[in-house]
C-alpha atoms as a PDB file:
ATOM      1  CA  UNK A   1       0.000   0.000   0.000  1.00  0.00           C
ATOM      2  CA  UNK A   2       1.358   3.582  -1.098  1.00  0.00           C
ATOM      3  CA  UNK A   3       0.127   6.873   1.239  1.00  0.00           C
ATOM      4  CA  UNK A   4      -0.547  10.589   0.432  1.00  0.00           C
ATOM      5  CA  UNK A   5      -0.628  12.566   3.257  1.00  0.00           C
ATOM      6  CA  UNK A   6      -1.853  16.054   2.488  1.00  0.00           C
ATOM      7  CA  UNK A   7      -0.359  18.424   5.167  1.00  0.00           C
ATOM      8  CA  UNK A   8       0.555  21.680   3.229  1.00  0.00           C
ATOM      9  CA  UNK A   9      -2.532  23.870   4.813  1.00  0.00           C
ATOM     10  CA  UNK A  10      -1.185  26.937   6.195  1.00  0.00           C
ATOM     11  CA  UNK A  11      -2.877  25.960  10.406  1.00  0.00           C
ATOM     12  CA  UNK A  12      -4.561  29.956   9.926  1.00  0.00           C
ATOM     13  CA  UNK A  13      -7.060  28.359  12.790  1.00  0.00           C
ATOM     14  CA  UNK A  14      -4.360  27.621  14.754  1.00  0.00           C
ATOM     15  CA  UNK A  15      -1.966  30.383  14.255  1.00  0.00           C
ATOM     16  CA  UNK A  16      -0.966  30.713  17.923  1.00  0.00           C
ATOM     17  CA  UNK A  17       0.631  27.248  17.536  1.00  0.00           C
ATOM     18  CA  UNK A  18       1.594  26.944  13.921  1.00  0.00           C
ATOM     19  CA  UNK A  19       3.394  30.454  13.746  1.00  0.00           C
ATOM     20  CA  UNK A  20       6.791  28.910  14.046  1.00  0.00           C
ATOM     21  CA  UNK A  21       5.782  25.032  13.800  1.00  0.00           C
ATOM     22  CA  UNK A  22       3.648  23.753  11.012  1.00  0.00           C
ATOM     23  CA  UNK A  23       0.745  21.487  11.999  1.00  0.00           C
ATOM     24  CA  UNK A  24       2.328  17.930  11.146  1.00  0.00           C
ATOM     25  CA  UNK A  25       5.275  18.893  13.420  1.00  0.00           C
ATOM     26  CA  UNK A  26       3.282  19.780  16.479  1.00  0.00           C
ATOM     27  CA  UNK A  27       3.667  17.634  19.574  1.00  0.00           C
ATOM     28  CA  UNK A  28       1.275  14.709  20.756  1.00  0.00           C
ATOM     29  CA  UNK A  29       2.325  13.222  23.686  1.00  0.00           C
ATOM     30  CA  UNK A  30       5.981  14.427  22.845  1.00  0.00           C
ATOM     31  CA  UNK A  31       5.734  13.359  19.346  1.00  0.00           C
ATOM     32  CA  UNK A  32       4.773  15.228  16.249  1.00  0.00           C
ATOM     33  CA  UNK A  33       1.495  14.704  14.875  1.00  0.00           C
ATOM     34  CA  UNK A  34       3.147  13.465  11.525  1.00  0.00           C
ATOM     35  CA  UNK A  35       5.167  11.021  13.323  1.00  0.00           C
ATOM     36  CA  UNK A  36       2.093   9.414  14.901  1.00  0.00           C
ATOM     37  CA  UNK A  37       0.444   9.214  11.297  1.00  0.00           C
ATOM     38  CA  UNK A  38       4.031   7.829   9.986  1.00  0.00           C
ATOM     39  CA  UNK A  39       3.257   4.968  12.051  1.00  0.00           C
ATOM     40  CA  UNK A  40      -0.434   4.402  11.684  1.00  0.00           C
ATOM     41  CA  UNK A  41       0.551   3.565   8.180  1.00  0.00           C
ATOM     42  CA  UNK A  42       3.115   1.451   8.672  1.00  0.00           C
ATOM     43  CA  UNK A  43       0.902  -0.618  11.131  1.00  0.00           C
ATOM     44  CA  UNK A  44      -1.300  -0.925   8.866  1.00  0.00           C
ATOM     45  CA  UNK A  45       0.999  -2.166   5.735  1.00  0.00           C
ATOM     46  CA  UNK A  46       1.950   0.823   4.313  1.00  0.00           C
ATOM     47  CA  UNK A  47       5.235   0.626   2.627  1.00  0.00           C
ATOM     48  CA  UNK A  48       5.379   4.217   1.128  1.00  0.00           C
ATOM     49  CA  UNK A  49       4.395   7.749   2.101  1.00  0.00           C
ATOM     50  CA  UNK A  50       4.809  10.793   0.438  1.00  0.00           C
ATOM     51  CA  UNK A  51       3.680  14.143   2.429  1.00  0.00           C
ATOM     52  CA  UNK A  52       2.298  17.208   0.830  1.00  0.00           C
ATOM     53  CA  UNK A  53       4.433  19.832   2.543  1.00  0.00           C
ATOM     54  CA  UNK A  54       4.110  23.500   1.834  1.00  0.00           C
ATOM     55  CA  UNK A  55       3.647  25.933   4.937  1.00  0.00           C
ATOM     56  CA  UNK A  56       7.512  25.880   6.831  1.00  0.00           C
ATOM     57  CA  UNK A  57       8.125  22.180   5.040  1.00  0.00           C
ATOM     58  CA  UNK A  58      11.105  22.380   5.032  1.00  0.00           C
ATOM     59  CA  UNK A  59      11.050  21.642   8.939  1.00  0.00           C
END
């Protein structure tokens, strides 16, 4: 199974957090968000992901 994960929205909602972090790189449980989806995928047999990056990607 291949993965597109679509994270290149600019987090306007949730500018007090996303000024200097973009959304996929904020912290859940000490982990970033993307991280946490990373490994969903993998779980469940994904063997490639591309991410959709636009907002501060290159963090």
């Amino acid at each position: 199974m291949r993965a597109m994960i679509l994270a290149a929205g600019l987090g306007t909602r949730m500018e007090e957090l996303t000024r200097d972090c973009p959304k996929p790189m904020l912290p859940l449980l000490e982990v970033p968000l993307i991280a946490h989806t990373l490994l969903l995928l993998y779980k469940h047999g994904c063997s490639f992901a591309a991410i959709n990056t636009h907002y501060l990607g290159e963090q």
